[in-house]
Protein backbone atom coordinates (compact mmCIF):
# COMPACT_ATOMS: atom_id res chain seq x y z
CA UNK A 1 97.28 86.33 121.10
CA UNK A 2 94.55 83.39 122.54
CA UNK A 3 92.42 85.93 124.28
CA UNK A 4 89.19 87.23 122.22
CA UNK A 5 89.75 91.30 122.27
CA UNK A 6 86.44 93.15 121.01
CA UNK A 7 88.00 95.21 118.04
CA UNK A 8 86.98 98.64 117.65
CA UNK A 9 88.75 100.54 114.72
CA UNK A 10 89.03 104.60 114.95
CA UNK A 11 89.12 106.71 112.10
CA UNK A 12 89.96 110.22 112.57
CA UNK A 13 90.55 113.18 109.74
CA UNK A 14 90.89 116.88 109.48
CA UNK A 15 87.04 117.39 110.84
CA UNK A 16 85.61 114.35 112.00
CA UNK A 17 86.27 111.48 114.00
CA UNK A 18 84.76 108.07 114.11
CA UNK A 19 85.21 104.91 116.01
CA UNK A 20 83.50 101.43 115.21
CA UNK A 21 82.80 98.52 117.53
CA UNK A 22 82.95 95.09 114.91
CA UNK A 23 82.03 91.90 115.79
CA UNK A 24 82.43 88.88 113.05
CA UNK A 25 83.41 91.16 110.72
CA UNK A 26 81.00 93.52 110.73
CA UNK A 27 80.24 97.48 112.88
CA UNK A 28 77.72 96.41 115.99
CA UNK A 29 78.10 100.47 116.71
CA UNK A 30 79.28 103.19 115.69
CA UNK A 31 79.89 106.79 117.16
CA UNK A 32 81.24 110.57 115.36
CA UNK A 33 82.62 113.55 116.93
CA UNK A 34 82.77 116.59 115.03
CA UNK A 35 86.37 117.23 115.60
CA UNK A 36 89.75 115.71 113.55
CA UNK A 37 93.05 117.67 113.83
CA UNK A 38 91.60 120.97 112.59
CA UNK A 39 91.05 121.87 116.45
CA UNK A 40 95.00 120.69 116.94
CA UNK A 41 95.59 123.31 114.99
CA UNK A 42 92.62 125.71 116.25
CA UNK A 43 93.67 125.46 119.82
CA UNK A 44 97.35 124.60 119.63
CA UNK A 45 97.01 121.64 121.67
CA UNK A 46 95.40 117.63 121.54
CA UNK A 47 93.03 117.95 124.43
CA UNK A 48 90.02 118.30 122.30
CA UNK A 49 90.71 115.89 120.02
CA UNK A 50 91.25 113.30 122.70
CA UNK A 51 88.29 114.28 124.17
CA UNK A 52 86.62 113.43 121.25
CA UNK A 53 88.03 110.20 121.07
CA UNK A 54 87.22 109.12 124.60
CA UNK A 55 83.33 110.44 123.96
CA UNK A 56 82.89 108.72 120.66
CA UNK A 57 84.87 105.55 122.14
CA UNK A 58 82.37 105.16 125.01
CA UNK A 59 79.43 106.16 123.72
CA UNK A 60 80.25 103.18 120.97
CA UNK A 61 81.05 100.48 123.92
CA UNK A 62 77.89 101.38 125.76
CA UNK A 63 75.58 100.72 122.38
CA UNK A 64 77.36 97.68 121.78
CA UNK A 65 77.17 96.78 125.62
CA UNK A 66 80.60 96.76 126.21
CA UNK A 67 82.48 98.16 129.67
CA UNK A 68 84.88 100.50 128.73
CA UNK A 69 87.60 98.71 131.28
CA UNK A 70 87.33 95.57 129.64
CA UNK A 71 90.31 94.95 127.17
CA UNK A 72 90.09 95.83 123.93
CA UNK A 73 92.12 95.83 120.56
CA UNK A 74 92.26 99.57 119.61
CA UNK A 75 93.19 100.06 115.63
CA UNK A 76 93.58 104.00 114.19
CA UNK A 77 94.39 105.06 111.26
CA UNK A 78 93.91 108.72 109.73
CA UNK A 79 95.15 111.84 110.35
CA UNK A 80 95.36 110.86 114.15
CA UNK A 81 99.09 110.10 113.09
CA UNK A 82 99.85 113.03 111.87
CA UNK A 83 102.19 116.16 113.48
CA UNK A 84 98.68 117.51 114.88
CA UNK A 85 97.14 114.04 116.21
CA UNK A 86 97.72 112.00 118.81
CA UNK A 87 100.70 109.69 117.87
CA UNK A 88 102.67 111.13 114.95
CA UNK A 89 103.91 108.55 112.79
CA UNK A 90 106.49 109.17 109.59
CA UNK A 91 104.92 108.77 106.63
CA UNK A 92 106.03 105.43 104.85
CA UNK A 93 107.53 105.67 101.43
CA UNK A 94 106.11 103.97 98.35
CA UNK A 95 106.36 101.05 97.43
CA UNK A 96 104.36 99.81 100.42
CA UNK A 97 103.22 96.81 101.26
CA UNK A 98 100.32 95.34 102.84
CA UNK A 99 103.62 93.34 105.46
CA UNK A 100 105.03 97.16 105.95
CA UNK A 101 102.06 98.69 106.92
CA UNK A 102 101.70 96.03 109.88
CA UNK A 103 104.78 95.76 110.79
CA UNK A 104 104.90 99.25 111.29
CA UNK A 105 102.06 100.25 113.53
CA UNK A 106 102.74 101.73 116.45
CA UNK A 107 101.51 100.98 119.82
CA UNK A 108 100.62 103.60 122.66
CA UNK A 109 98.86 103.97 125.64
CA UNK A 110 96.13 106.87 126.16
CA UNK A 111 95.03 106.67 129.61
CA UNK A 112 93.27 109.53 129.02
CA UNK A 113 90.79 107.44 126.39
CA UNK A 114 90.98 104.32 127.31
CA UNK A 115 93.08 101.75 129.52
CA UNK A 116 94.17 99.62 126.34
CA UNK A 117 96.67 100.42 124.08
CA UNK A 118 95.97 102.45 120.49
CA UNK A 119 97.34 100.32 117.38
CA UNK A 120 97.98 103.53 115.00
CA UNK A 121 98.83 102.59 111.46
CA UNK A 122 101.37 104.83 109.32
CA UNK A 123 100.52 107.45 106.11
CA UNK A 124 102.61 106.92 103.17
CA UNK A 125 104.14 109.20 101.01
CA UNK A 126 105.56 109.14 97.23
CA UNK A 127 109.17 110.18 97.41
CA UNK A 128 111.50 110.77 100.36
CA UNK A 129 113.60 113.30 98.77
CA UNK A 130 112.64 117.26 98.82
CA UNK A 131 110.85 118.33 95.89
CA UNK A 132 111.56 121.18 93.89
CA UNK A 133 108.73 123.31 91.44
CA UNK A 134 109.92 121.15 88.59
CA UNK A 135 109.26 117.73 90.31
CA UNK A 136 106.44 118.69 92.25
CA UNK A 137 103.58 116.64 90.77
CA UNK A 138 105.64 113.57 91.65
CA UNK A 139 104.71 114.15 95.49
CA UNK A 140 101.59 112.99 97.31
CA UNK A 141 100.59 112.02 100.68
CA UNK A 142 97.88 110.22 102.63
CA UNK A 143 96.84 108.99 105.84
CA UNK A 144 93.23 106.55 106.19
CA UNK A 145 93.08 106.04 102.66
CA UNK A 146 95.97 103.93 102.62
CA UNK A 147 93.91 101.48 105.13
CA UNK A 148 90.71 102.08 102.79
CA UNK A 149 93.16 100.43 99.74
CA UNK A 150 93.92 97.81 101.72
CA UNK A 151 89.96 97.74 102.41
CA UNK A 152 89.36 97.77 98.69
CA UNK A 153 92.19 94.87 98.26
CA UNK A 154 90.54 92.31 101.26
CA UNK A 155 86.78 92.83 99.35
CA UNK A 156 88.45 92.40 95.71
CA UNK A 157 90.44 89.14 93.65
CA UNK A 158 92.56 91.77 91.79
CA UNK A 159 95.95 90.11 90.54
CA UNK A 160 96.87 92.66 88.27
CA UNK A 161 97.81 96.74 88.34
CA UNK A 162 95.29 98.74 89.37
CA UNK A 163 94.40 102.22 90.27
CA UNK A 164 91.71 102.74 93.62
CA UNK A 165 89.76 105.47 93.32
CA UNK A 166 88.17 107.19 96.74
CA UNK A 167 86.22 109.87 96.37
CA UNK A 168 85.38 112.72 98.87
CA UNK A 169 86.28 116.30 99.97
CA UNK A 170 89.99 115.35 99.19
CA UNK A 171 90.08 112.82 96.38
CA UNK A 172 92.87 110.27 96.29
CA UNK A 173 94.06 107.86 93.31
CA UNK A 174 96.00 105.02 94.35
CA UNK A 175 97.83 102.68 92.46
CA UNK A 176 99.31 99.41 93.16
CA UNK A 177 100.59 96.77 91.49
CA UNK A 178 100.52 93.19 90.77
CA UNK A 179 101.66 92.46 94.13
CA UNK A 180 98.98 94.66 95.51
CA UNK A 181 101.81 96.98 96.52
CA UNK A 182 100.76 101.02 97.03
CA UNK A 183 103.43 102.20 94.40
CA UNK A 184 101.51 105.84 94.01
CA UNK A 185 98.98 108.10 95.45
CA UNK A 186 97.17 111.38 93.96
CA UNK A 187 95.17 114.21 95.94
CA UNK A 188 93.10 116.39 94.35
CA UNK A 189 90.55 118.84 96.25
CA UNK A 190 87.40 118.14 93.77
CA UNK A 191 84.51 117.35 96.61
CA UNK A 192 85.74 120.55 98.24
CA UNK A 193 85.51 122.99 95.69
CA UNK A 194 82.13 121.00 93.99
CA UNK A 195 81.10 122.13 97.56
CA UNK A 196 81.95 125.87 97.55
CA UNK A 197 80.94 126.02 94.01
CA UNK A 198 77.52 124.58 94.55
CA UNK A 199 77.03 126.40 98.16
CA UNK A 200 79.44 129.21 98.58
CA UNK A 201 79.14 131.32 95.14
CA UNK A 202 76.72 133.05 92.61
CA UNK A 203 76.16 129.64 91.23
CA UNK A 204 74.67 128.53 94.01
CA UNK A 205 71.38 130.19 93.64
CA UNK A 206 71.02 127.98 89.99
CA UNK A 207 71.86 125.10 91.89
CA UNK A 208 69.48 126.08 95.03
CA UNK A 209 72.22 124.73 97.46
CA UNK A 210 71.83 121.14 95.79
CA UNK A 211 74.21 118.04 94.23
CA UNK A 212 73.35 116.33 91.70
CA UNK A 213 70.40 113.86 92.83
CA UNK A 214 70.55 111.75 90.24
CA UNK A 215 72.55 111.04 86.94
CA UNK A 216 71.37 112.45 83.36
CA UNK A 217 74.22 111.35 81.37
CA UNK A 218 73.85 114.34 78.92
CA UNK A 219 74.21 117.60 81.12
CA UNK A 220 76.89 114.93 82.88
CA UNK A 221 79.33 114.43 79.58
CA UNK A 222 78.47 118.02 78.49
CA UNK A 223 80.03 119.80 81.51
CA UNK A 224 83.16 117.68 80.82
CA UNK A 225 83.24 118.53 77.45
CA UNK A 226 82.83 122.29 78.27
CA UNK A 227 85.51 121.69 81.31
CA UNK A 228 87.86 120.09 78.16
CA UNK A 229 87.19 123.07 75.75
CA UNK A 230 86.47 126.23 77.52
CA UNK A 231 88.04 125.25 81.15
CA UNK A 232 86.90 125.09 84.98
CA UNK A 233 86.22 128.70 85.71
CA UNK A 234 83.70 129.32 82.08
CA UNK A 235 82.02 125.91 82.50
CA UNK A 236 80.31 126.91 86.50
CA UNK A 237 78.98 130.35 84.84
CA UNK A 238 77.45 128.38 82.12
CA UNK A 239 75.42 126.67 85.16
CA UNK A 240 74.13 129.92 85.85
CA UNK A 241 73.60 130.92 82.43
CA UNK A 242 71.40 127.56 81.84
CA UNK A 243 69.57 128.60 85.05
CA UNK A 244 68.73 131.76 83.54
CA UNK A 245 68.28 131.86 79.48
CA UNK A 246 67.69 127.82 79.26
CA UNK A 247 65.08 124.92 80.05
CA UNK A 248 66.78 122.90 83.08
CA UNK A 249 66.37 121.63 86.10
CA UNK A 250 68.45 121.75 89.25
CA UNK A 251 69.34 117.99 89.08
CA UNK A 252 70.57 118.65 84.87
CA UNK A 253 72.98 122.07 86.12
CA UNK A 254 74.01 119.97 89.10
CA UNK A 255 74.77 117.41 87.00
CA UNK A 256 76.58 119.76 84.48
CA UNK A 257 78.83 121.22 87.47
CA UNK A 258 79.56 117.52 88.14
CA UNK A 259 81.26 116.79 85.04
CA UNK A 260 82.89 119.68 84.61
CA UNK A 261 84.42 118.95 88.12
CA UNK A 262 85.10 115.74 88.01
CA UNK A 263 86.85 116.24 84.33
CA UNK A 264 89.97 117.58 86.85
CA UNK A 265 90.36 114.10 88.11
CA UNK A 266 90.01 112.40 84.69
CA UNK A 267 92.89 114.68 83.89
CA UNK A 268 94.81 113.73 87.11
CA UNK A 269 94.12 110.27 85.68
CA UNK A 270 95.61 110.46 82.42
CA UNK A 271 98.23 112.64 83.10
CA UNK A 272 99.31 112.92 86.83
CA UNK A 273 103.41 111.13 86.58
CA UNK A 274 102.98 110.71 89.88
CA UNK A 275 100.49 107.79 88.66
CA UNK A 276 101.91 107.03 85.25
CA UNK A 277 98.76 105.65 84.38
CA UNK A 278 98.54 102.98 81.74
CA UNK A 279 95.35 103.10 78.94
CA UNK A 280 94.62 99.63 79.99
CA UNK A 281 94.70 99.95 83.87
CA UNK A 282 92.05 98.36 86.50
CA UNK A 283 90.28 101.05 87.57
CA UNK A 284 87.95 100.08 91.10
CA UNK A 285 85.57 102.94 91.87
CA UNK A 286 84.25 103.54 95.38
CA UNK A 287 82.39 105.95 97.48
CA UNK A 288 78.94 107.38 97.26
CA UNK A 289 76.79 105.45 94.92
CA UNK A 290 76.42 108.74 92.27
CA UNK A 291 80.24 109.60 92.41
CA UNK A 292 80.81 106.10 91.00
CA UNK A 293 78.15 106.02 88.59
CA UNK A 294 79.46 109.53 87.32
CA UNK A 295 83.47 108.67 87.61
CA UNK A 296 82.08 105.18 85.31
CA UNK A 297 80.24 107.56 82.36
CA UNK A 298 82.84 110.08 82.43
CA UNK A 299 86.07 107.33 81.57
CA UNK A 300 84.35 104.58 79.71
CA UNK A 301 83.18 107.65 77.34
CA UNK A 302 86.92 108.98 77.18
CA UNK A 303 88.76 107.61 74.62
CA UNK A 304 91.67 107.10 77.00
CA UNK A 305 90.76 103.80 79.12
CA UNK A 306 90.72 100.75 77.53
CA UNK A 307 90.89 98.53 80.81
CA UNK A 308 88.10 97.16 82.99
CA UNK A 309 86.17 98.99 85.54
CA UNK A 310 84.51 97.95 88.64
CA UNK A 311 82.38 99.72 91.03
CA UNK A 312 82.91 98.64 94.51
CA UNK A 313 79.75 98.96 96.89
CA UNK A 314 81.15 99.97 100.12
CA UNK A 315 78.71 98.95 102.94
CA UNK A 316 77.76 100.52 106.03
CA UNK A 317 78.38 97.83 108.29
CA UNK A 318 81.87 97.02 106.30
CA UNK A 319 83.30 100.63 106.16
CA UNK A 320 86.83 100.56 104.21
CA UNK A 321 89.47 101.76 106.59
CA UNK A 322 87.93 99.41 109.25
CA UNK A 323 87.96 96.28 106.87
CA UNK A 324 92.03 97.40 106.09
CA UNK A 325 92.46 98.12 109.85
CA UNK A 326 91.61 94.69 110.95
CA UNK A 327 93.18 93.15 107.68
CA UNK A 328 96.36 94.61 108.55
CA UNK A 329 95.95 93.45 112.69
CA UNK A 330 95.50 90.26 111.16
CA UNK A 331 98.81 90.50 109.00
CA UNK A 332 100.92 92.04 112.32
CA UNK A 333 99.04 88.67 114.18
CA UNK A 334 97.20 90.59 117.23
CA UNK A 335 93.96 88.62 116.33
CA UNK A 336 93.29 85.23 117.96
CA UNK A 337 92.46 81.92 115.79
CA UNK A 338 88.95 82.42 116.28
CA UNK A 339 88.78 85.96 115.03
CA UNK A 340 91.17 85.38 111.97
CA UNK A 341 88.79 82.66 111.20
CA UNK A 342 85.84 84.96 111.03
């Protein structure tokens, strides 16, 4: 490809949908919808959701100045390949390569959003087989995060195994290997229910409505502790009961009801054979800033991990799944010189 494309990455989910306009590497604009495949499924059909792609998409070009009938290159990734997106892609199965992620993207054209073609990039799975309630743990799924990895991978000189962690409403733990193969992945739902504990139940009057601000390292390795000893469900009432019969503030219960959460995913850690985790693993932290800090305390203080930790910074104008969206256009070669050069 010799002619310059403007590259504009799309990342679309269950709720939300975003697209990015880059330029040298870095988001010149940026527009969200409020709408991912949740209204596929609402409404029983994609007209919505495309919608919402075509509004975010232009709104985008017009802040970074851009017609929308000038070519363009078009990367997506997210649940926009799913059953209830806009191109439904199979999941690929693990292990998976950086080579058969690109080589598998699939190109389509969406008049309706735009007169260029859509690059979509595939999910990957764990196991192709049916899975039974014995073997059940050994399945996992994802679609975006598998671009964030190879986000994480372009912005870190790993060379040996490691496990990515990406925090968020749906929490995913991916490992890969020397190679920088995805050989695993891990869901859990921890930012979901730390967000119906802290807004939807009795606990949330102790919490008035709030996360954790800020980390105090006690109340933090205490709710893990309690989490450990006296499980998930005992640990939140204990919020309220500090609320009521102790001295605390919002930020320490908060911070109590984020260790006990979060002491889920050390478990899923340790113990998911999905992973097969090893004591001595790389483990590469990302998302928000308190998430890492709190994911950091919680395993260097578990007797468990003996390998390194690093906390990865992601940056606004460097978002993950575009980074691994235009690292893998690069790989499939629908970049020009100049651009790869960037």
């Amino acid at each position: 490809m010799s002619e310059i494309l403007p590259i504009v990455t799309i990342d679309s989910g269950t709720t939300n949908t975003r697209v990015r306009v880059w330029s040298e590497q870095k988001v010149i604009a940026e527009a969200t919808q409020s709408v991912g495949v949740r209204d596929t499924a609402i409404t029983g059909n994609t007209i919505k959701l495309k919608q919402a792609v075509k509004t975010a998409l232009d709104e985008a070009l017009l802040t970074a100045k851009i017609k929308p009938e000038q070519p363009l290159l078009i990367l997506a990734c997210g649940m926009i390949t799913s059953n209830l997106g806009l191109c439904e892609i199979p999941h690929l199965v693990t292990p998976v390569s950086m080579k058969d992620l690109a080589a598998n993207m699939v190109k389509k054209l969406l008049p309706e959003i735009s007169s260029s073609p859509v690059w979509f990039i595939p999910g990957v799975k764990n196991s192709a087989n049916p899975i039974s309630l014995d073997d059940c743990e050994m399945m996992d799924i994802m679609r975006g995060e598998e671009t964030e990895t190879i986000g994480v991978l372009s912005l870190s000189d790993i060379n040996s195994p490691a496990l990515i962690v990406l925090p968020g409403s749906h929490s995913k733990f991916v490992k890969i290997d020397q190679q920088k193969n995805i050989t695993a992945c891990t869901t859990t739902i921890a930012g979901e229910m730390l967000d119906i504990i802290t807004q939807q139940t009795i606990i949330s009057g102790s919490l008035d409505h709030q996360f954790a601000k800020s980390i105090d390292q006690d109340y933090l390795l205490k709710g893990a502790a309690s989490c450990q000893d006296v499980g998930l469900a005992r640990s939140c009432f204990l919020v309220r009961l500090l609320d009521l019969f102790g001295q605390t503030t919002i930020n320490q219960r908060a911070n109590y009801l984020l260790g006990a959460v979060l002491y889920g995913d050390l478990l899923t850690i340790k113990q998911s054979q999905a992973l097969n985790v090893e004591a001595d693993t790389t483990i590469i932290l990302t998302g928000k800033k308190i998430l890492q800090q709190a994911l950091q305390l919680l395993i260097s203080h578990d007797d468990f991990f003996t390998g390194k930790i690093i906390e990865l910074n992601e940056q606004k104008e460097q978002p993950l799944s575009g980074l691994g969206s235009i690292a893998l256009a690069k790989i499939a070669n629908l970049l020009s010189e100049k651009e790869i050069s960037q």
